[in-house]
N, C-alpha and C. Protein backbone atom coordinates (compact mmCIF):
# COMPACT_ATOMS: atom_id res chain seq x y z
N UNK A 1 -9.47 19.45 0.92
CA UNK A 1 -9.02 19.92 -0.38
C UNK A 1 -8.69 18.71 -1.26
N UNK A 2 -8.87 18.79 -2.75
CA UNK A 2 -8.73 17.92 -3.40
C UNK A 2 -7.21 17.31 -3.40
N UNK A 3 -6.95 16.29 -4.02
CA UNK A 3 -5.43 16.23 -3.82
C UNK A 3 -4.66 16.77 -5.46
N UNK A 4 -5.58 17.19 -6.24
CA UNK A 4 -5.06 17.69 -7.34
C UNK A 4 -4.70 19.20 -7.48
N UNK A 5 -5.91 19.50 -6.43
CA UNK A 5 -5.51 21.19 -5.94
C UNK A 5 -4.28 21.57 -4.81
N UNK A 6 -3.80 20.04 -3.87
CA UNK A 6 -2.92 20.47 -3.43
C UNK A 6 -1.67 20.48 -4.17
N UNK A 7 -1.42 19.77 -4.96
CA UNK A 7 -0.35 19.37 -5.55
C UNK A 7 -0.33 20.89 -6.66
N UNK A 8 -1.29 21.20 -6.89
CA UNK A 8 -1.15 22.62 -7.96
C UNK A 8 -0.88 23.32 -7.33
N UNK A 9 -1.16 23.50 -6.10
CA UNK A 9 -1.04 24.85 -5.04
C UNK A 9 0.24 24.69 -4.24
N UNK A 10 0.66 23.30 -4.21
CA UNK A 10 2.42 22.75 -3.72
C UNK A 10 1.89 22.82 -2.44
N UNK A 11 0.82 22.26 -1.99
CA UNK A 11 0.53 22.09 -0.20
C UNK A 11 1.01 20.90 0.15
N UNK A 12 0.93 20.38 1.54
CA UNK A 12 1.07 19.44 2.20
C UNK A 12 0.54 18.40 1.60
N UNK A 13 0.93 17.23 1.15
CA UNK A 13 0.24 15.96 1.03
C UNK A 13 0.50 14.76 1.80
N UNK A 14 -0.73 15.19 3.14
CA UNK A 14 -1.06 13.66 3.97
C UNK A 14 -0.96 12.46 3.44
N UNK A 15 -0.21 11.23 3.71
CA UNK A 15 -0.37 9.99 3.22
C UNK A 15 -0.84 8.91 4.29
N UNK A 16 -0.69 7.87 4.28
CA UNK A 16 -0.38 6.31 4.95
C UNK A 16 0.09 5.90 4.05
N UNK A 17 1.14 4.99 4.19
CA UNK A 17 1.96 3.80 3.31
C UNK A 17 1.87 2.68 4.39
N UNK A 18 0.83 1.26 3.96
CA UNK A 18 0.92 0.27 4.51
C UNK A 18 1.89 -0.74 3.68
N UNK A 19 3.07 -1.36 4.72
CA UNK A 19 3.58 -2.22 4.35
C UNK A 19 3.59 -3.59 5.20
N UNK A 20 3.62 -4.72 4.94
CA UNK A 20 3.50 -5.87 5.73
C UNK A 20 4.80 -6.48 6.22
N UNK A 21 5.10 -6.80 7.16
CA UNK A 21 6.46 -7.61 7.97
C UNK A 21 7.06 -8.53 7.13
N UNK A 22 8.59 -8.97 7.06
CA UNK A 22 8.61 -10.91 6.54
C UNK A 22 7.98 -11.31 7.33
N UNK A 23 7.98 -12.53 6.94
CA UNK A 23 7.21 -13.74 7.72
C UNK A 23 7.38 -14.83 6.72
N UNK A 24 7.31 -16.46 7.72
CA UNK A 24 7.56 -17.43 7.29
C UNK A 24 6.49 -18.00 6.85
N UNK A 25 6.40 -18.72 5.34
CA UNK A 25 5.48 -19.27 4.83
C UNK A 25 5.21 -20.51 5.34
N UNK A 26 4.17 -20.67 5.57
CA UNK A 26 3.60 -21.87 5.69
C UNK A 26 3.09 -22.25 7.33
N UNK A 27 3.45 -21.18 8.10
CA UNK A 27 3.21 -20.60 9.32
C UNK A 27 2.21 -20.33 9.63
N UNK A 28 1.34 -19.76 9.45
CA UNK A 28 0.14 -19.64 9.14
C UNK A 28 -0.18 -18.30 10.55
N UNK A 29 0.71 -18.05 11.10
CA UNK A 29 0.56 -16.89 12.06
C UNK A 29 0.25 -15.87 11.19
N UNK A 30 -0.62 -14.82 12.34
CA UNK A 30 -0.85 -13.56 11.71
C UNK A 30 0.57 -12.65 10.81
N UNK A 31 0.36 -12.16 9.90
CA UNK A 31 1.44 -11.13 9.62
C UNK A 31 1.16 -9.71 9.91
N UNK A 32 2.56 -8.74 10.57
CA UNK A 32 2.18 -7.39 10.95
C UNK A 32 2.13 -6.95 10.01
N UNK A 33 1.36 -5.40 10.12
CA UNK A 33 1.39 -4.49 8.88
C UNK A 33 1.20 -3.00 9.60
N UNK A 34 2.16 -2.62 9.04
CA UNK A 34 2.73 -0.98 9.69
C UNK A 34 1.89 -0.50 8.86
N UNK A 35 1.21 1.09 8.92
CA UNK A 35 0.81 2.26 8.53
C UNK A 35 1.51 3.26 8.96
N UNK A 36 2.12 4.12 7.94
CA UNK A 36 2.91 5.07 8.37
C UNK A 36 2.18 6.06 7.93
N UNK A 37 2.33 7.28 8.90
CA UNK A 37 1.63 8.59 8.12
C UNK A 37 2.73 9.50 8.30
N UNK A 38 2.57 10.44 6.94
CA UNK A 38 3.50 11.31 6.83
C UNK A 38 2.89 12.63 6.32
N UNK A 39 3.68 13.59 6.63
CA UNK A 39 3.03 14.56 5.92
C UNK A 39 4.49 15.49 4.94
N UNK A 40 4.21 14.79 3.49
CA UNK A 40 5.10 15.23 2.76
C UNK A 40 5.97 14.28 3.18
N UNK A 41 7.14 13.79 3.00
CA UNK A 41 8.26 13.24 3.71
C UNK A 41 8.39 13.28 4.95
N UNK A 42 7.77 13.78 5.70
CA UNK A 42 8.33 13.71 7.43
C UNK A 42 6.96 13.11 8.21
N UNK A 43 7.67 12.03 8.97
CA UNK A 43 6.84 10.72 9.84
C UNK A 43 6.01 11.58 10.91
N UNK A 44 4.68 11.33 10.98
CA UNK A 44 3.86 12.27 11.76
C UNK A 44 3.26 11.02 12.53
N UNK A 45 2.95 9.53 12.74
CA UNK A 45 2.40 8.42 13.33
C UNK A 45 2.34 7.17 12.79
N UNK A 46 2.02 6.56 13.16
CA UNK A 46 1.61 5.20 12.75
C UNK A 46 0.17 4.66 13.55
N UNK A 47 -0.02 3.58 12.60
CA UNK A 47 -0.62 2.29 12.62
C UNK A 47 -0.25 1.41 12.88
N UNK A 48 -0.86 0.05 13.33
CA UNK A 48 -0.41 -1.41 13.56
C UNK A 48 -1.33 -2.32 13.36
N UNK A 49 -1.46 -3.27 12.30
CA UNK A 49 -2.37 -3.97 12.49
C UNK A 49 -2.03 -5.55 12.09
N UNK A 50 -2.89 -6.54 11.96
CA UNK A 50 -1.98 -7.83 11.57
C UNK A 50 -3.49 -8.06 10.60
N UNK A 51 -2.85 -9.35 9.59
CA UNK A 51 -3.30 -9.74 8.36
C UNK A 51 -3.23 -11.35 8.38
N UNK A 52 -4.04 -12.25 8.23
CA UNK A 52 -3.32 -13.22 7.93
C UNK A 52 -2.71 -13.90 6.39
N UNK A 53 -1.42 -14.82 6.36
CA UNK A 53 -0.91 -15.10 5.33
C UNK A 53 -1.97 -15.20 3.84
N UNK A 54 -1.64 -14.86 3.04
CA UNK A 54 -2.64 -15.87 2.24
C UNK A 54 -4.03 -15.85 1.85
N UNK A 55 -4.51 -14.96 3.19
CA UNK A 55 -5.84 -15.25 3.67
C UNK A 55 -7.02 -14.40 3.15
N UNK A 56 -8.38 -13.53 3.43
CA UNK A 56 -9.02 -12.84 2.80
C UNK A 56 -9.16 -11.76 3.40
N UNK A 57 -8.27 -11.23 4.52
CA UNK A 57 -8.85 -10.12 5.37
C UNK A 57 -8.26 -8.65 5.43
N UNK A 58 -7.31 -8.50 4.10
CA UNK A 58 -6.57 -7.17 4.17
C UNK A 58 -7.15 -6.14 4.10
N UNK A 59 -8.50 -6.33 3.08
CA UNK A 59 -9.08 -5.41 2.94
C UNK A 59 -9.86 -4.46 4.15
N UNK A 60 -10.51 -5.65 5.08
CA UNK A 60 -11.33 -5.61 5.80
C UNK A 60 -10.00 -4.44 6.78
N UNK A 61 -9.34 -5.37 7.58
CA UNK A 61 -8.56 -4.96 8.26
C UNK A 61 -7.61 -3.47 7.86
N UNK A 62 -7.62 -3.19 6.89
CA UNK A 62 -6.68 -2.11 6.44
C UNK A 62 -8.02 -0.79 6.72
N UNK A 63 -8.94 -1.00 6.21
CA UNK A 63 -10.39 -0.47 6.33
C UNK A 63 -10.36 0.08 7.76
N UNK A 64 -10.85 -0.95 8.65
CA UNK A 64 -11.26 -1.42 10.45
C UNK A 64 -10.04 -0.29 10.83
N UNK A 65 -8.53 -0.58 11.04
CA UNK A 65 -7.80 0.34 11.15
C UNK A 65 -7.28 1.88 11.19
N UNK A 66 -7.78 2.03 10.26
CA UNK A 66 -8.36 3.32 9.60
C UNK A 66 -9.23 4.50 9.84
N UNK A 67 -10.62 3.45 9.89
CA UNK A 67 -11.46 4.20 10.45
C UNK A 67 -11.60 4.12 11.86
N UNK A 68 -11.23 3.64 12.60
CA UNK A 68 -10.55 3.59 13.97
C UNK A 68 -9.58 4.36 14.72
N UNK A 69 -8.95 4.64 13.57
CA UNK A 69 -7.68 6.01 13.34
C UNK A 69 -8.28 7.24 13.70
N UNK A 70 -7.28 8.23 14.64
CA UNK A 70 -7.55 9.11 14.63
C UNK A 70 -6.70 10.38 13.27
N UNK A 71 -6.04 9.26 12.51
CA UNK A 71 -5.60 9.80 11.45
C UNK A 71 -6.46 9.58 9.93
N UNK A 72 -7.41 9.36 10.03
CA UNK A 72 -8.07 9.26 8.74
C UNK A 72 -8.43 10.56 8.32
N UNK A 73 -8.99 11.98 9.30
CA UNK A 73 -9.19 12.89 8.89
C UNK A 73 -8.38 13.67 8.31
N UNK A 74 -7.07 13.23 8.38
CA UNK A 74 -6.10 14.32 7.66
C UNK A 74 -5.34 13.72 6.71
N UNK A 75 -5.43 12.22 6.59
CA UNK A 75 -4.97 11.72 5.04
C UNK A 75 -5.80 11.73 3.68
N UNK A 76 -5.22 12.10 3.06
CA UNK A 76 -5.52 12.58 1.36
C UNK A 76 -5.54 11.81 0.65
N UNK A 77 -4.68 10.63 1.21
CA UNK A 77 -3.83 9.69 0.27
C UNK A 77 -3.62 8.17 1.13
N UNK A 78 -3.86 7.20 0.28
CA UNK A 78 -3.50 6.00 0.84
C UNK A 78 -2.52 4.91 0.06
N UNK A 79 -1.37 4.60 0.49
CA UNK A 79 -0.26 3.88 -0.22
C UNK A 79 -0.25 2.23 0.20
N UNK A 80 0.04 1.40 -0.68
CA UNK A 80 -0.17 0.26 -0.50
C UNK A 80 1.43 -0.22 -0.87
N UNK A 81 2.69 -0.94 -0.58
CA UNK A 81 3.23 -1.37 -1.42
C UNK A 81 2.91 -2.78 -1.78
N UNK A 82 2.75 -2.37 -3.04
CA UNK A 82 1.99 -3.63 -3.54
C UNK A 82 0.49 -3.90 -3.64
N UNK A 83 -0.18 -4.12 -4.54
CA UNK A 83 -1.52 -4.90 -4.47
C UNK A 83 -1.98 -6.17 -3.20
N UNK A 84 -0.90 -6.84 -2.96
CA UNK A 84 -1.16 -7.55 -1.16
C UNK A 84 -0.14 -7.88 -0.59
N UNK A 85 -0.94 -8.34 0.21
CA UNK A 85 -0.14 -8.36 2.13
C UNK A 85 0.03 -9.24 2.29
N UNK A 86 0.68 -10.25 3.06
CA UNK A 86 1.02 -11.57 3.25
C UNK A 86 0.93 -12.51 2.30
N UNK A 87 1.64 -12.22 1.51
CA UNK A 87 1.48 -13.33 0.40
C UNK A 87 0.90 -12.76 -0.59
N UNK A 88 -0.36 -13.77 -0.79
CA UNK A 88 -1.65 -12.98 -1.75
C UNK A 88 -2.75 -13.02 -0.89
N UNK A 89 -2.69 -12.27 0.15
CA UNK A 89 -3.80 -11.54 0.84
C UNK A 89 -4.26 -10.13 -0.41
N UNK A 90 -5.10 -10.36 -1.15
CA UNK A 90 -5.08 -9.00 -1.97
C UNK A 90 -6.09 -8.42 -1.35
N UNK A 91 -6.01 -7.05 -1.59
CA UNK A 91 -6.45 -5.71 -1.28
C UNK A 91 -7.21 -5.70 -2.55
N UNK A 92 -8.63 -5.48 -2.35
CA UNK A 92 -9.35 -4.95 -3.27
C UNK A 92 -9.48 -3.50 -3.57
N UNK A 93 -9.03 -2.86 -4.09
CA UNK A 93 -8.36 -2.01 -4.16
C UNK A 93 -8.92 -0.39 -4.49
N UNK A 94 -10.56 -0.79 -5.11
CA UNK A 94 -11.81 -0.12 -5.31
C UNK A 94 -12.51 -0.21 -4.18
N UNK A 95 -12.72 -1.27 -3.45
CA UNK A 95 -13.38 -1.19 -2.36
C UNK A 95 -12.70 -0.16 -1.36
N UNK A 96 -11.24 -0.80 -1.26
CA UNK A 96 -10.86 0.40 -0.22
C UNK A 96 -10.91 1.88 -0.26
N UNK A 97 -10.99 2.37 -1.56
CA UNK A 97 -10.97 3.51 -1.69
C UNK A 97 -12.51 3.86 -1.57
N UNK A 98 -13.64 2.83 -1.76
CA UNK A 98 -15.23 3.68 -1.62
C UNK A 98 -14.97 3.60 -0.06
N UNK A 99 -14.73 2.65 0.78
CA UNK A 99 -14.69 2.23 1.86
C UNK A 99 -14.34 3.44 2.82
N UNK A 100 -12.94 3.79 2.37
CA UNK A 100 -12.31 5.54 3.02
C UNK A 100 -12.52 6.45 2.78
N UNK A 101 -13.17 6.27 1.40
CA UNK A 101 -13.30 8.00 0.59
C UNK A 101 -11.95 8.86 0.70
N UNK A 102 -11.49 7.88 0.44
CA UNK A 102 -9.68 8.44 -0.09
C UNK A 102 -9.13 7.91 -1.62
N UNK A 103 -8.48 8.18 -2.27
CA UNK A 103 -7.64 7.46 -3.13
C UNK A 103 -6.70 6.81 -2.95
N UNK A 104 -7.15 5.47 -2.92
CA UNK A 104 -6.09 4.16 -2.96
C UNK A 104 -4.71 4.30 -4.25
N UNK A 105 -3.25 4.00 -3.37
CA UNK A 105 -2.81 3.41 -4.97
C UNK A 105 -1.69 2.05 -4.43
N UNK A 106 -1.90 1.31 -5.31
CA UNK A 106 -0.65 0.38 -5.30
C UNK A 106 0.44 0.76 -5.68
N UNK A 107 1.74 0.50 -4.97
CA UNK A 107 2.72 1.08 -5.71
C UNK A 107 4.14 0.36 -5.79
N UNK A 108 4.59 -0.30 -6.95
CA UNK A 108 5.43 -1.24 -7.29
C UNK A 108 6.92 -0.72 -7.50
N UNK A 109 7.41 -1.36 -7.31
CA UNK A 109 8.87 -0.92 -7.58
C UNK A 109 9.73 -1.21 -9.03
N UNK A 110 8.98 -2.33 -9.64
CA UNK A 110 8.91 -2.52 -10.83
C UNK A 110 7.84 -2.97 -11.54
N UNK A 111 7.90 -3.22 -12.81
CA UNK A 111 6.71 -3.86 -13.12
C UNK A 111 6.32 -4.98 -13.56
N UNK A 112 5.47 -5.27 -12.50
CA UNK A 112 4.85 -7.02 -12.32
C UNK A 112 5.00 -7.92 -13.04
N UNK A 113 5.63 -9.26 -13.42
CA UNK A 113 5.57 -10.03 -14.55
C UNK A 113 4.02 -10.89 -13.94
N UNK A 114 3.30 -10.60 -14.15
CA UNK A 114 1.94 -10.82 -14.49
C UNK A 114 1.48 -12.27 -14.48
N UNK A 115 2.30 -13.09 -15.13
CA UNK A 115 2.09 -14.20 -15.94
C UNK A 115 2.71 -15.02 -14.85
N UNK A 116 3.65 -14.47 -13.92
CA UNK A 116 3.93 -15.80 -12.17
C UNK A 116 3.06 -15.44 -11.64
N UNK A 117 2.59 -14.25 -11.62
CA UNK A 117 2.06 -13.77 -10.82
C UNK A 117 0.41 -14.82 -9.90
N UNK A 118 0.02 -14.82 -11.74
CA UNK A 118 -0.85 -15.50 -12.17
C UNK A 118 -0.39 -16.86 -11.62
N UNK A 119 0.82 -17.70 -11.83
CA UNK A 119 0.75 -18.94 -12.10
C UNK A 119 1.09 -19.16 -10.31
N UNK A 120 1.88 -18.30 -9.29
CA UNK A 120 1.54 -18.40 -8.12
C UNK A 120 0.78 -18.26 -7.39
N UNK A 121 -0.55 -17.50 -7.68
CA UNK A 121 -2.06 -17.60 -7.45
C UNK A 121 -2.90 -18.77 -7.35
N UNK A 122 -2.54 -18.81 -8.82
CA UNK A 122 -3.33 -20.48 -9.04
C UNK A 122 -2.84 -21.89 -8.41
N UNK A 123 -2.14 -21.60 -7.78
CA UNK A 123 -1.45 -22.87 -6.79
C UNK A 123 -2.12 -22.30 -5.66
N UNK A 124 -3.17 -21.56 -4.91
CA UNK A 124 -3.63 -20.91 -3.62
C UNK A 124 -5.43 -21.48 -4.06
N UNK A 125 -6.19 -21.77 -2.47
CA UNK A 125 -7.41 -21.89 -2.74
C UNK A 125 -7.95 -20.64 -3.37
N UNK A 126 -8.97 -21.03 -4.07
CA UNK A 126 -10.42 -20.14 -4.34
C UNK A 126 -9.17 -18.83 -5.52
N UNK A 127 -8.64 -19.50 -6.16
CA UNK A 127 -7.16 -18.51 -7.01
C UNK A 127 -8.15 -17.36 -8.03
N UNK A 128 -9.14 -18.28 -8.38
CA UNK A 128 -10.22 -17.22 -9.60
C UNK A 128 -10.97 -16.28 -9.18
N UNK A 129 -11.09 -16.28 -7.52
CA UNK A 129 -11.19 -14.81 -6.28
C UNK A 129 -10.15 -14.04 -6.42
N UNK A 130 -8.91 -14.91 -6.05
CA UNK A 130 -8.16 -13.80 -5.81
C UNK A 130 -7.95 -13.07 -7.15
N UNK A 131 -7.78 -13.51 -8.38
CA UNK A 131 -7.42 -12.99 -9.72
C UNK A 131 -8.64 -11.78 -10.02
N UNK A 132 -9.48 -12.02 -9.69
CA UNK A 132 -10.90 -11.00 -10.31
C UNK A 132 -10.74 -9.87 -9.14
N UNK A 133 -10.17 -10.10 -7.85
CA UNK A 133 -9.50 -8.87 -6.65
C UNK A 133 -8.50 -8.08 -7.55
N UNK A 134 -7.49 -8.52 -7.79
CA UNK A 134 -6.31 -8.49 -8.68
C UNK A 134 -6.80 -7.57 -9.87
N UNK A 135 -7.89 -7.91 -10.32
CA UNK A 135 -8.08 -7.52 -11.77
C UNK A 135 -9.44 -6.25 -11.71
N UNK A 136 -9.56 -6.04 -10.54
CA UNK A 136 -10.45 -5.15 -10.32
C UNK A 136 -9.48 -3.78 -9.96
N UNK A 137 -8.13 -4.19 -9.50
CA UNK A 137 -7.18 -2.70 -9.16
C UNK A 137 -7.06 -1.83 -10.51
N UNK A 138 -7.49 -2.68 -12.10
CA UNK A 138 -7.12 -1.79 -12.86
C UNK A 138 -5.73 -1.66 -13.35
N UNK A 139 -5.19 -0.96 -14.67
CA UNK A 139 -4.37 -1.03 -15.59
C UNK A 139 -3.15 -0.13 -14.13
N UNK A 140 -1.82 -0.95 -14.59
CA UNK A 140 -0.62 -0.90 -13.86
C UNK A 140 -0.21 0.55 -15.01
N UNK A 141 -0.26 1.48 -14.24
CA UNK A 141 0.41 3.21 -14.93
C UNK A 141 2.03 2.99 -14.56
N UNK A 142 2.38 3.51 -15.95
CA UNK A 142 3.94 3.44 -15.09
C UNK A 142 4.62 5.23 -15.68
N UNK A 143 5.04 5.46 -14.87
CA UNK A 143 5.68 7.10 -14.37
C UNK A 143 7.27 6.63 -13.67
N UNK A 144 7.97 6.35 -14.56
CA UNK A 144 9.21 5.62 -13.53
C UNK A 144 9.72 7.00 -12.79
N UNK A 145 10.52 6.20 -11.69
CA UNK A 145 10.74 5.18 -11.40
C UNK A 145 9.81 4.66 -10.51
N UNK A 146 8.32 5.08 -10.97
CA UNK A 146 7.29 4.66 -9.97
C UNK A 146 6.10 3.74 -10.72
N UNK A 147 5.77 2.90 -10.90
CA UNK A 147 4.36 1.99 -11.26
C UNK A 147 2.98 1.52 -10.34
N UNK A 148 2.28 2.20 -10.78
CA UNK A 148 1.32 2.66 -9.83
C UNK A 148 -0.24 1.51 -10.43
N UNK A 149 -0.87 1.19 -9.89
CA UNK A 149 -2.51 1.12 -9.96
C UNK A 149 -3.29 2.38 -8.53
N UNK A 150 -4.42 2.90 -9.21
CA UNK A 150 -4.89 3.83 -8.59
C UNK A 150 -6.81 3.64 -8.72
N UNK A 151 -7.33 3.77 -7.66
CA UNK A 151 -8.69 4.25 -7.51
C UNK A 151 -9.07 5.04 -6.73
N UNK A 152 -9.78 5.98 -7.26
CA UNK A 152 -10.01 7.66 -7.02
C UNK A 152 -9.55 8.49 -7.29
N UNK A 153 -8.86 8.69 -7.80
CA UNK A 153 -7.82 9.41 -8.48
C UNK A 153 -7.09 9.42 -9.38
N UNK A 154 -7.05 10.61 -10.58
CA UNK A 154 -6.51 10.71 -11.84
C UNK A 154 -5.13 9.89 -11.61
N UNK A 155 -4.72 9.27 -12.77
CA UNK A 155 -2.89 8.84 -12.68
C UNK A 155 -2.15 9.87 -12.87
N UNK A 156 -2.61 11.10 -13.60
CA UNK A 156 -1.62 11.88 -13.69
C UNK A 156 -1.12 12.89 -12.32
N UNK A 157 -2.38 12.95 -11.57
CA UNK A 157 -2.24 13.57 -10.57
C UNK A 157 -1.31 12.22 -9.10
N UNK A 158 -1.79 11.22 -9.56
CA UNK A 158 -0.68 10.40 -8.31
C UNK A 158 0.48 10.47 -8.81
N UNK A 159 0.69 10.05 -10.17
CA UNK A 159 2.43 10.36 -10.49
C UNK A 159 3.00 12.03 -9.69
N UNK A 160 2.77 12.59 -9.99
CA UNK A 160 3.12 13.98 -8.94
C UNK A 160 3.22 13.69 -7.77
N UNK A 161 1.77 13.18 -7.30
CA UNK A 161 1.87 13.24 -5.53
C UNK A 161 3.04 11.79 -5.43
N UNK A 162 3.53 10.99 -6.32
CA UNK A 162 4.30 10.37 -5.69
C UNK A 162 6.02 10.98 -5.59
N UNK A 163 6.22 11.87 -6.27
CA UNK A 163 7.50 12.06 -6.76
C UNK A 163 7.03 13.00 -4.88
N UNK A 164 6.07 13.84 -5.31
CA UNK A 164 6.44 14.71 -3.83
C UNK A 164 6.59 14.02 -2.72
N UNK A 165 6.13 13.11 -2.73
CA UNK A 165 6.36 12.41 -1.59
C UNK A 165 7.30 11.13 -1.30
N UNK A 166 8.35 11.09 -2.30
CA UNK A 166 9.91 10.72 -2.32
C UNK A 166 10.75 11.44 -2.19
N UNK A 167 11.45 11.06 -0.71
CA UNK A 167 12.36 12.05 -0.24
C UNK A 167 14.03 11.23 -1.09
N UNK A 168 14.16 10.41 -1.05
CA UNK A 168 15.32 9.69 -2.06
C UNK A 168 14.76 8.18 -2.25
N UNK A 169 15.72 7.96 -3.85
CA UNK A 169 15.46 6.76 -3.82
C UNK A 169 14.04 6.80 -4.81
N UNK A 170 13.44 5.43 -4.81
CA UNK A 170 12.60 5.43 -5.55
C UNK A 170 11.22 4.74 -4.92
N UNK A 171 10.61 4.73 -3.21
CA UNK A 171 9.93 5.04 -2.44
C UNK A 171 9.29 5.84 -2.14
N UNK A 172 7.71 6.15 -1.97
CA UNK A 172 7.75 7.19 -1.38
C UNK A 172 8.10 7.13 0.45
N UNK A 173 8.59 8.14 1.19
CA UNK A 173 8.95 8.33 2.29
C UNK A 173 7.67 7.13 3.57
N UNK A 174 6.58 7.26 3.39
CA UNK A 174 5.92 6.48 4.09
C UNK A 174 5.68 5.13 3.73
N UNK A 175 6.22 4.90 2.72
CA UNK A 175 6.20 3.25 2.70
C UNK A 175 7.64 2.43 2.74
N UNK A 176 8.58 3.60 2.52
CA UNK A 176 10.12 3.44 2.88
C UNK A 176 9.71 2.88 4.75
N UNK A 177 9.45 4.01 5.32
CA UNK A 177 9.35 3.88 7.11
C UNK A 177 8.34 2.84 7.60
N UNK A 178 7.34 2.46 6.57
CA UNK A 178 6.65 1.22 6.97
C UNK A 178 7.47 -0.24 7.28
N UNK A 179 8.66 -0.30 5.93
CA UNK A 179 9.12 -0.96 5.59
C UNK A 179 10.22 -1.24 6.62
N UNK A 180 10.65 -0.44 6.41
CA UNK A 180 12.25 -0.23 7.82
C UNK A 180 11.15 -0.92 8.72
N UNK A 181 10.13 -0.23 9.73
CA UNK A 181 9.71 -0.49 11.15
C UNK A 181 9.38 -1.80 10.89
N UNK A 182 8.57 -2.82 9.59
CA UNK A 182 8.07 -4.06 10.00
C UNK A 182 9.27 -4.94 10.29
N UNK A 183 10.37 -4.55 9.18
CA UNK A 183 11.90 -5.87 9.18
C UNK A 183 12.45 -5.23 10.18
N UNK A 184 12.69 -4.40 10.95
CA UNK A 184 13.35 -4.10 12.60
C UNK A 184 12.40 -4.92 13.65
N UNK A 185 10.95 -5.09 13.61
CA UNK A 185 10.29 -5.93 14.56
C UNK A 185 10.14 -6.66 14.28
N UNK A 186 10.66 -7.12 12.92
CA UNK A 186 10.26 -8.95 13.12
C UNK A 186 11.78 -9.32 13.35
N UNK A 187 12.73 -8.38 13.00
CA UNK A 187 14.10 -9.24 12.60
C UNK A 187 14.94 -8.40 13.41
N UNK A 188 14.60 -7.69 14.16
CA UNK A 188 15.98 -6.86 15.35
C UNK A 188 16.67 -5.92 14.56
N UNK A 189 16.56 -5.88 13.17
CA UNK A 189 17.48 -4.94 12.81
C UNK A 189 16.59 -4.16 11.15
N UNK A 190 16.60 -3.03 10.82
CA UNK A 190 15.87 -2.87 9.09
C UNK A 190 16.73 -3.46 8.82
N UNK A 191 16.40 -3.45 7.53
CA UNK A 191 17.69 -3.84 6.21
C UNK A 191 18.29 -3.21 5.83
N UNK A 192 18.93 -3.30 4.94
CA UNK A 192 19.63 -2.25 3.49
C UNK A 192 18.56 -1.78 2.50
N UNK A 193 18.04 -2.50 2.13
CA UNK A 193 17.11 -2.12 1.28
C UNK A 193 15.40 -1.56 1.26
N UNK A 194 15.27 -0.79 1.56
CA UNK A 194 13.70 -0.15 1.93
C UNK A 194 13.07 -0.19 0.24
């Protein structure tokens, strides 16, 4: 079912929210990255996969994961926090979504000042790759307290599926539990702040 017809019809909306671990810069070790699946607010499995810092393989790997999953058939929806993973590992963000035949979205907690963004890029090899990755996710929608980039799917219809799928707070529920599980395994304990 479409995800515009579930959200009209108030059905279940399957997600993943991938979020990536801390980790120390300049380390150059792999970084983890949780996939949480939920259905609606409540944790139905996970994922596990690693990324490296910096590097070019989120896409690939978030992909590989996935379709490896025995959860790809029942997600609707795919959550990113953030445009990338370890650093500026970016997620191309169109690809992933032809890649799954799902709708990708990035999803920020505020909105991006653009212009470090930019100027911490360009201190990284091959920076005019990563920027045209970056610039292929498309115009940053903002629906507070949520700011979204999206491919495959209308913005008006993810602003909805995100509110449904925030149980408190201004998260949705599977990238909240991504978040908790990576800073409990890298650091013994979550945080305060999801």
């Amino acid at each position: 079912m479409e995800l515009e017809a579930l959200i009209r019809l108030r059905r279940t909306i399957r997600v993943i929210g991938f979020d990536d671990a801390p980790f120390v810069r300049r380390a150059n070790d792999p970084v983890a990255v949780a996939g949480v699946v939920c259905a609606g607010t409540r944790f139905e499995g996970m994922v596990w996969t690693q990324v490296q810092p910096d590097g070019w393989d989120a896409t690939e790997r978030l992909t590989q994961t996935l379709l490896h999953s025995k959860f790809l058939p029942q997600v609707h929806l795919v959550l990113l926090d953030g445009i990338s993973l370890a650093g500026f590992n970016v997620v191309d963000l169109p690809l992933l979504a032809k890649q799954l035949d799902r709708p990708c979205v990035s999803v920020m907690r505020r909105l991006p000042r653009m212009s470090a963004i930019e100027f911490a890029i360009r201190r990284l090899p091959e920076s005019e790759h990563r920027l045209a990755i970056l610039q292929r996710a498309g115009k940053i929608h903002a629906d507070p307290p949520f700011y979204f980039q999206v491919c495959g799917a209308d913005p008006i219809a993810i602003a909805a599926a995100l509110k449904q799928l925030t149980d408190r707070g201004y998260v949705p529920e599977a990238l909240r539990l991504a978040h908790l599980i990576t800073t409990a395994v890298v650091k013994g304990e979550s945080g305060r702040q999801a």
